[in-house]
C-alpha atoms as a PDB file:
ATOM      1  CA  UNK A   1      81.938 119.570 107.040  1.00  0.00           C
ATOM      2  CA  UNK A   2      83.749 116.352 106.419  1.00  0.00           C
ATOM      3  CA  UNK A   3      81.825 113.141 107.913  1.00  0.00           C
ATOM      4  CA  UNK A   4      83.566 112.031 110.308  1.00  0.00           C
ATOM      5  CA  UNK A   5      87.051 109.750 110.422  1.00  0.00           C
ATOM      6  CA  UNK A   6      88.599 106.698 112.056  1.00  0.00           C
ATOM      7  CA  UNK A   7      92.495 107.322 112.727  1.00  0.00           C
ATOM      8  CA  UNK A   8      95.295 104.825 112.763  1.00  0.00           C
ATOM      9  CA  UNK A   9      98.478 105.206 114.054  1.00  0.00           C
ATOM     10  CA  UNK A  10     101.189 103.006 112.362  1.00  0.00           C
ATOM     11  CA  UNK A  11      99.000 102.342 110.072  1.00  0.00           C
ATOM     12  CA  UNK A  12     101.393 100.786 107.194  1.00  0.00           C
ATOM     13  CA  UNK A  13     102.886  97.611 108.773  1.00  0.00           C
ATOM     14  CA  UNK A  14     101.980  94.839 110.940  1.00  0.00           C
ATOM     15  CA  UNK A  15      98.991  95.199 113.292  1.00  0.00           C
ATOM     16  CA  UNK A  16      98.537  98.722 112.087  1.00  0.00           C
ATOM     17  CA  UNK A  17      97.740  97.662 108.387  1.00  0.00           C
ATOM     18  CA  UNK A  18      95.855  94.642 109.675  1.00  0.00           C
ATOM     19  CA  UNK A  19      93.389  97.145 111.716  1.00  0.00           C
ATOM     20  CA  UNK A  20      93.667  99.473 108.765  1.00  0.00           C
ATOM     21  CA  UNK A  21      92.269  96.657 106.323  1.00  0.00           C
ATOM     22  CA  UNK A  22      89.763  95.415 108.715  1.00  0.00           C
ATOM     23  CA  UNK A  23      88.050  99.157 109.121  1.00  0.00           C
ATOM     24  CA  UNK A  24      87.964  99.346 105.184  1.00  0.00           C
ATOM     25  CA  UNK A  25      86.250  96.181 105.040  1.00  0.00           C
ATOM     26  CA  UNK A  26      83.951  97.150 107.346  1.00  0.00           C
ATOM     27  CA  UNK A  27      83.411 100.434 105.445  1.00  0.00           C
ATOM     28  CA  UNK A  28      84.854 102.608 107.734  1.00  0.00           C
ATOM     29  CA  UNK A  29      86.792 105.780 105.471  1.00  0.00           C
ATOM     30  CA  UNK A  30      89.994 106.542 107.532  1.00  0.00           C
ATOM     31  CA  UNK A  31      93.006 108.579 107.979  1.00  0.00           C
ATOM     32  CA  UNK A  32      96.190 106.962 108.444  1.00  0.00           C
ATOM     33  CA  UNK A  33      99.360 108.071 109.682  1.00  0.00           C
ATOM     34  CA  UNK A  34     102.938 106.300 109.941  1.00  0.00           C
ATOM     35  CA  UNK A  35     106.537 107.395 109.402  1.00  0.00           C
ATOM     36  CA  UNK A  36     106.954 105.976 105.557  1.00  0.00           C
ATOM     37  CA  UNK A  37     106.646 109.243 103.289  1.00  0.00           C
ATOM     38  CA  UNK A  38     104.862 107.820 100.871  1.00  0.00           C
ATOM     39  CA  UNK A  39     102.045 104.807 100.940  1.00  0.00           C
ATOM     40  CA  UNK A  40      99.752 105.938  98.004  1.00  0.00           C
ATOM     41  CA  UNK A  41      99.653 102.395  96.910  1.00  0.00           C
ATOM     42  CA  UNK A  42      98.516 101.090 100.515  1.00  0.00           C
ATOM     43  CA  UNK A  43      95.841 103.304 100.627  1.00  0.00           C
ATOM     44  CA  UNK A  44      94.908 103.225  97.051  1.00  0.00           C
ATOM     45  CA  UNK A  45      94.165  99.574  97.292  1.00  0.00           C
ATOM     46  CA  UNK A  46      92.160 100.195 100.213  1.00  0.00           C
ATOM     47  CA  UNK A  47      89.912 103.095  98.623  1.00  0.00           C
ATOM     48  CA  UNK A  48      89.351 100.863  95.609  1.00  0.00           C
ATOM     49  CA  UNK A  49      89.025  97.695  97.259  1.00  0.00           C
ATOM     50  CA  UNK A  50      86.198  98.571  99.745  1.00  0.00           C
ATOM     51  CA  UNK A  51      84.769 101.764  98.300  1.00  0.00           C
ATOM     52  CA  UNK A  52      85.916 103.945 101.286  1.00  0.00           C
ATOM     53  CA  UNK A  53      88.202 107.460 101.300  1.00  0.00           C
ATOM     54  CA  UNK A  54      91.424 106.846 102.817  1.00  0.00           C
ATOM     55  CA  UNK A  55      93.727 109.788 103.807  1.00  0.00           C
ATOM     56  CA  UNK A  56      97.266 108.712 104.179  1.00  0.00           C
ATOM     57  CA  UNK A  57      99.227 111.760 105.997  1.00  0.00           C
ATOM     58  CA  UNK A  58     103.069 110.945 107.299  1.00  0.00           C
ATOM     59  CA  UNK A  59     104.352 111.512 110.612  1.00  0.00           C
ATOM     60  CA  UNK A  60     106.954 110.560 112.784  1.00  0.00           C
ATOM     61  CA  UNK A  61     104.731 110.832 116.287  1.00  0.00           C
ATOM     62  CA  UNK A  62     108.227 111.125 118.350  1.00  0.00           C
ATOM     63  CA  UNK A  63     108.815 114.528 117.245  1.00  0.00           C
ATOM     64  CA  UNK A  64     106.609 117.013 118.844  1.00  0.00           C
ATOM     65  CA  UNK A  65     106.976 119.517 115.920  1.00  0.00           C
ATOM     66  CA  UNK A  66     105.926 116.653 113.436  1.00  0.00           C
ATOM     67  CA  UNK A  67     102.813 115.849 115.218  1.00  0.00           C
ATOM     68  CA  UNK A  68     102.419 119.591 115.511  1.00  0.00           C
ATOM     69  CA  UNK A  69     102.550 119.673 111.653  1.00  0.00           C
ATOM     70  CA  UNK A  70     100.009 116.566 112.218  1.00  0.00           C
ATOM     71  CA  UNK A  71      97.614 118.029 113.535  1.00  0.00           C
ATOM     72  CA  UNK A  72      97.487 121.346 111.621  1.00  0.00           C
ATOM     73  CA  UNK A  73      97.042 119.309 108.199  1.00  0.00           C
ATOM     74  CA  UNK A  74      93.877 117.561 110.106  1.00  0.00           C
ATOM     75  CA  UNK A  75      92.830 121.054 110.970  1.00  0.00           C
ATOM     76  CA  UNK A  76      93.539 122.648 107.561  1.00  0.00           C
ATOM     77  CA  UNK A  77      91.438 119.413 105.873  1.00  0.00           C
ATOM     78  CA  UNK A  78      88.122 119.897 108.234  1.00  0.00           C
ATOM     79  CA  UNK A  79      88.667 116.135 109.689  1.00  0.00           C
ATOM     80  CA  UNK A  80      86.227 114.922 112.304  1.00  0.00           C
ATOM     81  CA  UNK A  81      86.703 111.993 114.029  1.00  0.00           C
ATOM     82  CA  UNK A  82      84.682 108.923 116.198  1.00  0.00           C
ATOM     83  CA  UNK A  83      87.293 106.918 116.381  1.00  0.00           C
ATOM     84  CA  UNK A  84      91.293 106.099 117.293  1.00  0.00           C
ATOM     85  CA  UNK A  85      93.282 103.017 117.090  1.00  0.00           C
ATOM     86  CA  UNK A  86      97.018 104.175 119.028  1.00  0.00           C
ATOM     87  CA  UNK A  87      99.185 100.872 117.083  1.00  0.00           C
ATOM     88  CA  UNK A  88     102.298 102.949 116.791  1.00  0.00           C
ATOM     89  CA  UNK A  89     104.686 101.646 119.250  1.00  0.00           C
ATOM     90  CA  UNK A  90     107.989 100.490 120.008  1.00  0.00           C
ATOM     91  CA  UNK A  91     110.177  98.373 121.785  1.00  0.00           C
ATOM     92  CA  UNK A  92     113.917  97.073 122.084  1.00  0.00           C
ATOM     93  CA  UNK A  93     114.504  94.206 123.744  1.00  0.00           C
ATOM     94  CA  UNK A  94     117.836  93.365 126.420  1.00  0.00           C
ATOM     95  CA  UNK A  95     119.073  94.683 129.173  1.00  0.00           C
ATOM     96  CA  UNK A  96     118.340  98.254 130.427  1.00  0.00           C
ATOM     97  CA  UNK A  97     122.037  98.819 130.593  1.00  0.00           C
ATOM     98  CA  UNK A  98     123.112  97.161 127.485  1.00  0.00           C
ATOM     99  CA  UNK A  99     120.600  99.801 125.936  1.00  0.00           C
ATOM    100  CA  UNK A 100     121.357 103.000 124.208  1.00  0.00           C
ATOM    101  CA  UNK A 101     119.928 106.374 125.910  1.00  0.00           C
ATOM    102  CA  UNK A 102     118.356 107.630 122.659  1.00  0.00           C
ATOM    103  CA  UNK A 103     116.684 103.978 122.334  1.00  0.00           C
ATOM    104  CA  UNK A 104     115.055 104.316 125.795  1.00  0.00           C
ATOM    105  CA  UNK A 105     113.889 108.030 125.143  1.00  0.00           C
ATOM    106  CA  UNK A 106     112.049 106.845 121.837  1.00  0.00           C
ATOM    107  CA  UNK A 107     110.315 104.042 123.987  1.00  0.00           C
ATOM    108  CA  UNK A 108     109.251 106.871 126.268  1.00  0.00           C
ATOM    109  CA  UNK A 109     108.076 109.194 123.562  1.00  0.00           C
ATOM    110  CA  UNK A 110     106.672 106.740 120.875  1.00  0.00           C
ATOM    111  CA  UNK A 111     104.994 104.168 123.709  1.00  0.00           C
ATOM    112  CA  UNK A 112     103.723 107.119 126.260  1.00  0.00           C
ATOM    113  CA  UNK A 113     104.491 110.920 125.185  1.00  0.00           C
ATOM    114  CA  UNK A 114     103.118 110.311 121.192  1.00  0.00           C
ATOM    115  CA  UNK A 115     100.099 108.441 122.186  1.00  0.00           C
ATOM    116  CA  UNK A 116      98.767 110.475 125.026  1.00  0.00           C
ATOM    117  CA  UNK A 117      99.195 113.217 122.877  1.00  0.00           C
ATOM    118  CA  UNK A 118      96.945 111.761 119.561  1.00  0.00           C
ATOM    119  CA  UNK A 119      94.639 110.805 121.958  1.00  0.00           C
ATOM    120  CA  UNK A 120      94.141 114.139 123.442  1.00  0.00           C
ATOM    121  CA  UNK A 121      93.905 115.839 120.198  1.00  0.00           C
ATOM    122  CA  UNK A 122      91.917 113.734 118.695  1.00  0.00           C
ATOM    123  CA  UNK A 123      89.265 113.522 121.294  1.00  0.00           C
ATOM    124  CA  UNK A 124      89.290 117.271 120.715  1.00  0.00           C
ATOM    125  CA  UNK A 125      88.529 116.962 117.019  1.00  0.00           C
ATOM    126  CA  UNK A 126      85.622 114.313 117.911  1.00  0.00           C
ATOM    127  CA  UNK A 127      81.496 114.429 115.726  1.00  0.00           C
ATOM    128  CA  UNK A 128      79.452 115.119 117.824  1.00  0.00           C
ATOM    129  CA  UNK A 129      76.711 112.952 116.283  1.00  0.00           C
ATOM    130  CA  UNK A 130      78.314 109.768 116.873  1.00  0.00           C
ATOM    131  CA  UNK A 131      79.755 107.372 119.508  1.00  0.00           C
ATOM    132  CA  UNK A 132      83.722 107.862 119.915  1.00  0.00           C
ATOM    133  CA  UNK A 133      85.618 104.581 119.901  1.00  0.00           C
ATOM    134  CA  UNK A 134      89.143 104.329 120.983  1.00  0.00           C
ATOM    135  CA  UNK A 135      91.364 101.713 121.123  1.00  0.00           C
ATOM    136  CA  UNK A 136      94.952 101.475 122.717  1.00  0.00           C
ATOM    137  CA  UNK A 137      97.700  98.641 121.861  1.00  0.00           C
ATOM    138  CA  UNK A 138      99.023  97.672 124.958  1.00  0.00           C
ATOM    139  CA  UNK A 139     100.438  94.302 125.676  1.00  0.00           C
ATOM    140  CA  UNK A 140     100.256  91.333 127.237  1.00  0.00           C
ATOM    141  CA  UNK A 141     103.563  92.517 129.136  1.00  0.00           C
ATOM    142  CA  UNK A 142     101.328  95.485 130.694  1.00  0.00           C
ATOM    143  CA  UNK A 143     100.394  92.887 133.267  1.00  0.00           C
ATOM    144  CA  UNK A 144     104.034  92.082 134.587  1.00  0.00           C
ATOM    145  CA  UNK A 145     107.131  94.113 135.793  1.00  0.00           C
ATOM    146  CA  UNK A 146     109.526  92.327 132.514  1.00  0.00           C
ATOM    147  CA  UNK A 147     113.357  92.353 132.967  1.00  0.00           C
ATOM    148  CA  UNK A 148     115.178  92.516 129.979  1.00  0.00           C
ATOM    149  CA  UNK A 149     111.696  94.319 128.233  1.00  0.00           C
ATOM    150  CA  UNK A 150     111.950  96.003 131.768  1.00  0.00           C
ATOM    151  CA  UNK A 151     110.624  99.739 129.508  1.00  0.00           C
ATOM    152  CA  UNK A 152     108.759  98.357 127.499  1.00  0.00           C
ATOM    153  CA  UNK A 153     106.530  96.656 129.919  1.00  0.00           C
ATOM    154  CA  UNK A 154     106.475  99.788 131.910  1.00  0.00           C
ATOM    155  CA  UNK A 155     105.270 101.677 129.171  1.00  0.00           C
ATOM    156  CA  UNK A 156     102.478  99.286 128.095  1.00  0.00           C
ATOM    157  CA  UNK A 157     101.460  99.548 131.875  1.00  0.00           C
ATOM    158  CA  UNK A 158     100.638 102.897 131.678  1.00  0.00           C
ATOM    159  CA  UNK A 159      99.036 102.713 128.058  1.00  0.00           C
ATOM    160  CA  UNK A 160      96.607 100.052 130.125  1.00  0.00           C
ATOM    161  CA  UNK A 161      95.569 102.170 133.056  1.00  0.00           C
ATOM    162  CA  UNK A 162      95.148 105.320 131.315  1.00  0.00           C
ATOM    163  CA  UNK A 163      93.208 103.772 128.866  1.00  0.00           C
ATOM    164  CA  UNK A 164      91.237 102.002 131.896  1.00  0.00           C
ATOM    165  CA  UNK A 165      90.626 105.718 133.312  1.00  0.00           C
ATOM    166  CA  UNK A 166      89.972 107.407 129.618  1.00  0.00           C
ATOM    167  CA  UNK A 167      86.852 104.792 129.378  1.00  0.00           C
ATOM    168  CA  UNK A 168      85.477 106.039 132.779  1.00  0.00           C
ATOM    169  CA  UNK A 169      85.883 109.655 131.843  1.00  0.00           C
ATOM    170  CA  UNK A 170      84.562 109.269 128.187  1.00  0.00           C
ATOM    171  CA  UNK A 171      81.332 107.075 129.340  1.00  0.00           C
ATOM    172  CA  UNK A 172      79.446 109.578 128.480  1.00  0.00           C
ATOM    173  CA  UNK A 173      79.902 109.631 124.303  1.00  0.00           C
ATOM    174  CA  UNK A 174      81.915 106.713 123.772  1.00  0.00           C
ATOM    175  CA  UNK A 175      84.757 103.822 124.899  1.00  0.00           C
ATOM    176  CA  UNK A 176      88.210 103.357 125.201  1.00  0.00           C
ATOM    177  CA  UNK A 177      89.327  99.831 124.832  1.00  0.00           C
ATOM    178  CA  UNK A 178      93.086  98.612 125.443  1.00  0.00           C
ATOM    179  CA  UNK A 179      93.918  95.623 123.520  1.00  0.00           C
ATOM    180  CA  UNK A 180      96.833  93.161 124.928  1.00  0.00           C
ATOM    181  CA  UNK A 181      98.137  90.511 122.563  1.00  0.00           C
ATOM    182  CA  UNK A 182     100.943  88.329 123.048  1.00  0.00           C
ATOM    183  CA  UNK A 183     103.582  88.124 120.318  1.00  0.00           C
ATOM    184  CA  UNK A 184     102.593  88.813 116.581  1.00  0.00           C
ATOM    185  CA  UNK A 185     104.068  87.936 113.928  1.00  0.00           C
ATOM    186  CA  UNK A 186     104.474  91.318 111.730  1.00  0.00           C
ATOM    187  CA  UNK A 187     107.905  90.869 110.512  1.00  0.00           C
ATOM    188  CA  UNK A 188     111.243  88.831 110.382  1.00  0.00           C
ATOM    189  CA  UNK A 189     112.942  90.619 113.856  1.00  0.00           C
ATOM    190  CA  UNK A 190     109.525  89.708 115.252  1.00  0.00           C
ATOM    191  CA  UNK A 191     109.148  86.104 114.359  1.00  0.00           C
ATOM    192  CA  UNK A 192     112.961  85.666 115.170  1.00  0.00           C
ATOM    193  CA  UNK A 193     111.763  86.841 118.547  1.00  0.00           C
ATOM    194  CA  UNK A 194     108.470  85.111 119.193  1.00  0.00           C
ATOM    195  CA  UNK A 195     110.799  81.618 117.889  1.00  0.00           C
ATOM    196  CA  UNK A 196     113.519  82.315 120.433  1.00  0.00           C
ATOM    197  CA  UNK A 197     111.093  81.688 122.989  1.00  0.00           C
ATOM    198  CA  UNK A 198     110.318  78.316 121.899  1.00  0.00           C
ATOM    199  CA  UNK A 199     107.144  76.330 122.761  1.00  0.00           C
ATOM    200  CA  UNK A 200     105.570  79.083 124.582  1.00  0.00           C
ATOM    201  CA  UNK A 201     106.377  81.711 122.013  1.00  0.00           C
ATOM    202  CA  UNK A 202     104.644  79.908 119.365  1.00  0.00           C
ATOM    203  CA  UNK A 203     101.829  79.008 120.912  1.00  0.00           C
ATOM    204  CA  UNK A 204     100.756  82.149 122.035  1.00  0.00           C
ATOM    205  CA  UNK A 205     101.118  84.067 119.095  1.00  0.00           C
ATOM    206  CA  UNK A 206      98.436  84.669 117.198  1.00  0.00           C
ATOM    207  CA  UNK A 207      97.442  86.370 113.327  1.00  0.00           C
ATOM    208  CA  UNK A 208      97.347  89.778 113.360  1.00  0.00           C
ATOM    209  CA  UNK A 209      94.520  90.100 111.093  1.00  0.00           C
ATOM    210  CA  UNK A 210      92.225  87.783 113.770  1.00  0.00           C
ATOM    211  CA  UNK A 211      93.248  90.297 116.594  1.00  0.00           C
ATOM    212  CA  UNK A 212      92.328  93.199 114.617  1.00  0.00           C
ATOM    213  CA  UNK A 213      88.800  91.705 113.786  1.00  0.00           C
ATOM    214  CA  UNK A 214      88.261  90.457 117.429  1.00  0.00           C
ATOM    215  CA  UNK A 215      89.216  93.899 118.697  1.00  0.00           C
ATOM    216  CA  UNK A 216      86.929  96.151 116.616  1.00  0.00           C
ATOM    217  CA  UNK A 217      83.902  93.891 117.760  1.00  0.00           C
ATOM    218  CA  UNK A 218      84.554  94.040 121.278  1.00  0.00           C
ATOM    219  CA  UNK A 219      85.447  97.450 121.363  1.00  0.00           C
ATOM    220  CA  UNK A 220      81.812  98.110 119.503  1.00  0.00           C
ATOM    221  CA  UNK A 221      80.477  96.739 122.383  1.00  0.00           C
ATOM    222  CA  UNK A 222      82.279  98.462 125.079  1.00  0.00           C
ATOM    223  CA  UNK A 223      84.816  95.810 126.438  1.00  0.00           C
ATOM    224  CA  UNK A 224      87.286  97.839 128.270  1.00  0.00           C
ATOM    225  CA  UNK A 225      90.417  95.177 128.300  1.00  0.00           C
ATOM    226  CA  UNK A 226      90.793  92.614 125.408  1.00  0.00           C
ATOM    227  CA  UNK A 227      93.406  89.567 125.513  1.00  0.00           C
ATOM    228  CA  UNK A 228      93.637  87.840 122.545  1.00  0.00           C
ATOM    229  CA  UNK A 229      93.467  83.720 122.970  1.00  0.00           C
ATOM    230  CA  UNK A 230      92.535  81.264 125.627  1.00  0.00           C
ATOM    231  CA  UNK A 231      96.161  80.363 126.296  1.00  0.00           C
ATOM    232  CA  UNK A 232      96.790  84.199 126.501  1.00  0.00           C
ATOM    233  CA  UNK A 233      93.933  85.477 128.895  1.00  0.00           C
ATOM    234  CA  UNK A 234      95.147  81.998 131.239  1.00  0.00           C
ATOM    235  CA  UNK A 235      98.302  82.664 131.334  1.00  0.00           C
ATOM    236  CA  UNK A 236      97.285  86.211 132.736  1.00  0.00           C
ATOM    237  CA  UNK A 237      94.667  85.105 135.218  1.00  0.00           C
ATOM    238  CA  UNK A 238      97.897  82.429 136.410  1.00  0.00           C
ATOM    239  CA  UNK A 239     100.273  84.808 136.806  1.00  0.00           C
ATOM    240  CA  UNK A 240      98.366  87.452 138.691  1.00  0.00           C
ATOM    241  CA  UNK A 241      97.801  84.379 141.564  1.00  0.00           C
ATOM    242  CA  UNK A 242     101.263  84.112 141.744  1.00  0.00           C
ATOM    243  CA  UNK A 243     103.487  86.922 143.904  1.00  0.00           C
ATOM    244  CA  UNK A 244     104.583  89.966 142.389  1.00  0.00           C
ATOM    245  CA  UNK A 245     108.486  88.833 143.016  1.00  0.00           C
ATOM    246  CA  UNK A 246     107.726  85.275 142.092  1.00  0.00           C
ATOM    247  CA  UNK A 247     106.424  86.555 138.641  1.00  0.00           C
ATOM    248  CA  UNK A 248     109.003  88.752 137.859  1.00  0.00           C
ATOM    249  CA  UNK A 249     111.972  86.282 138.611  1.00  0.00           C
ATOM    250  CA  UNK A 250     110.316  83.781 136.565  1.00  0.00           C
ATOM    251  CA  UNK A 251     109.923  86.242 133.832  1.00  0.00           C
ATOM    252  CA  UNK A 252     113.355  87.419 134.320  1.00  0.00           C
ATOM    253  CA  UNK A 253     114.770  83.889 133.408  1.00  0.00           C
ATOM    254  CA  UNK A 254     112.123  83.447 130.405  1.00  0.00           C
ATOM    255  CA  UNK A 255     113.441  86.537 128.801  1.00  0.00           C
ATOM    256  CA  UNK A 256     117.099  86.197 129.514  1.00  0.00           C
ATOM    257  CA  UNK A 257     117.079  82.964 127.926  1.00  0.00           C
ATOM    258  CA  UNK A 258     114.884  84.473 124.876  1.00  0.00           C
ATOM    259  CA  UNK A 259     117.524  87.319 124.594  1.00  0.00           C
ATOM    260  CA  UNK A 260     120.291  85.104 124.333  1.00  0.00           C
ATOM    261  CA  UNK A 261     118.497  82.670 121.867  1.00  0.00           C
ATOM    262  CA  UNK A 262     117.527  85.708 119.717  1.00  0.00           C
ATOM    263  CA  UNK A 263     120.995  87.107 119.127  1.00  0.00           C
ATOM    264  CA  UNK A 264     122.130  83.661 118.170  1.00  0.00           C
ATOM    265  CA  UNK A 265     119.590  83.785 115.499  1.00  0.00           C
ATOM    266  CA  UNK A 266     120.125  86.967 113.886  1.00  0.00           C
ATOM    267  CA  UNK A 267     122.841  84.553 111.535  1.00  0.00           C
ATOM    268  CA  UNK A 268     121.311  85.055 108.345  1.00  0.00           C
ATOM    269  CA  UNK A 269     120.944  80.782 108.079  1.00  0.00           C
ATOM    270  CA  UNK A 270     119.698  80.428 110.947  1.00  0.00           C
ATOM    271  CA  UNK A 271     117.087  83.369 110.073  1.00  0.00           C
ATOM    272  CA  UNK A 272     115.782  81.527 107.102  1.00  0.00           C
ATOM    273  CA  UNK A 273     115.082  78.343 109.225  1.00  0.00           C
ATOM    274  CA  UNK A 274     112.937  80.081 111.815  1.00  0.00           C
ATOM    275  CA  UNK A 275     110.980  81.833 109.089  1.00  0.00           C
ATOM    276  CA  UNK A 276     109.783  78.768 107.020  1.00  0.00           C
ATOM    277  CA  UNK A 277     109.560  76.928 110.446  1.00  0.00           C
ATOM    278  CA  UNK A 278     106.989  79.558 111.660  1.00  0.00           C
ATOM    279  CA  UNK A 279     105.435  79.338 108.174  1.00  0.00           C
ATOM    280  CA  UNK A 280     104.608  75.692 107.954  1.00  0.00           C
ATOM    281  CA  UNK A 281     103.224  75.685 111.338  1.00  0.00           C
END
């Protein structure tokens, strides 16, 4: 038999790669799944960089049949695993009206259906002979009802308190972890986002590879809820002293505002400036 595997869902951009380098450096060999067909060069560079087998096997976790296909090529292969990090996830930003119905169904499949799914099969497919770790992206937004991220926010909710439940129930032979960042800057749409909300945006935004690292060791040692930052975790502990309808109207206006100043810079100009502003800061 195989020795056993860590998986990682969206492995091949953003946080996903960021987690997916840290494990290699840490000598970790892993199986990695995301929607690209093809990412031999990803994972080559991995393998050879840090002397580990990486296993690079496509999905796209909102179709049931593909993760179906999924999980018979783990079968098939003899993969074990002690280990999950659920990064796939997705999220469209705006008002729940303004949205299109096959946009809210992939939140619902991608943020919920796909990763209680992995993480059922692959606590299945868990060695024995080792200490399961899993880790869940949530959000920092899985603290607050969000307008205008009003699904999204919802979704990361329940990513936190089933993972909070998971670590009760899997005490026994290992940990469940959920991890809830702020914004991070993966890609242009992103830092067009996290720059539409100005001062605050920026500041609590941090470098995906850092939150990957800081992750891994707290979720070696157990900790079942990690916020990334000092600004981040204070801004939670403030807003949960506040009332529920208080928050959420406060919120409401934040992201409005954000929403608005994030379709006025989708302008290709204006796009350039907030990318070499966020990378000379």
């Amino acid at each position: 038999m195989k020795k056993p595997y860590l998986l990682i869902s969206g492995a091949t951009g953003g946080l996903g790669s960021a987690f997916a380098v840290e494990c290699a450096q840490r000598g970790y060999d892993l199986v990695l799944t995301d929607v690209p067909k093809e990412a031999a060069q990803f994972t080559s560079s991995l393998a050879s960089a840090f002397s580990v087998d990486v296993q690079y096997l496509s999905c796209d976790l909102t179709s049931p049949q593909e993760r179906i296909t999924l999980y018979k090529n783990l079968d098939e292969a003899g993969f074990s695993f002690w280990g999950l990090i659920n990064v796939a996830g997705i999220d469209y930003e705006g008002a729940f009206l303004s949205r299109r119905k096959d946009e809210i169904l992939q939140i619902l499949r991608l943020n919920i259906e796909a990763t209680v799914d992995l993480t059922h099969t692959i606590l299945a497919k868990r060695a024995s002979n080792k200490r399961f770790m899993l880790i869940n992206v949530c959000s920092l937004a899985a603290f607050f009802p969000m307008p205008y991220k009003a699904l999204y926010a919802a979704s990361k909710r329940f990513l936190l308190d089933f993972t909070l439940s998971i670590a009760e129930e899997i005490s026994s032979f290992g940990s469940a972890t959920a991890l809830c960042p702020a914004g991070l800057p993966t890609n242009p749409d992103v830092m067009r986002a996290i720059f539409a909300q100005g001062f605050w945006g920026k500041m609590t935004s941090m470098d995906p590879n850092q939150v990957a690292r800081l992750t891994i060791n707290a979720a070696l040692k157990g900790k079942k809820v990690v916020i990334p930052g000092f600004l981040n975790l204070w801004l939670q502990k403030l807003g949960s002293l506040l009332p529920r309808t208080m928050a959420v109207r406060m919120l409401g206006k934040r992201w409005k505002q954000s929403c608005e100043n994030t379709v006025f810079l989708r302008y290709p100009l204006m796009a350039d400036m907030v990318e070499s502003s966020y990378k000379t800061t």
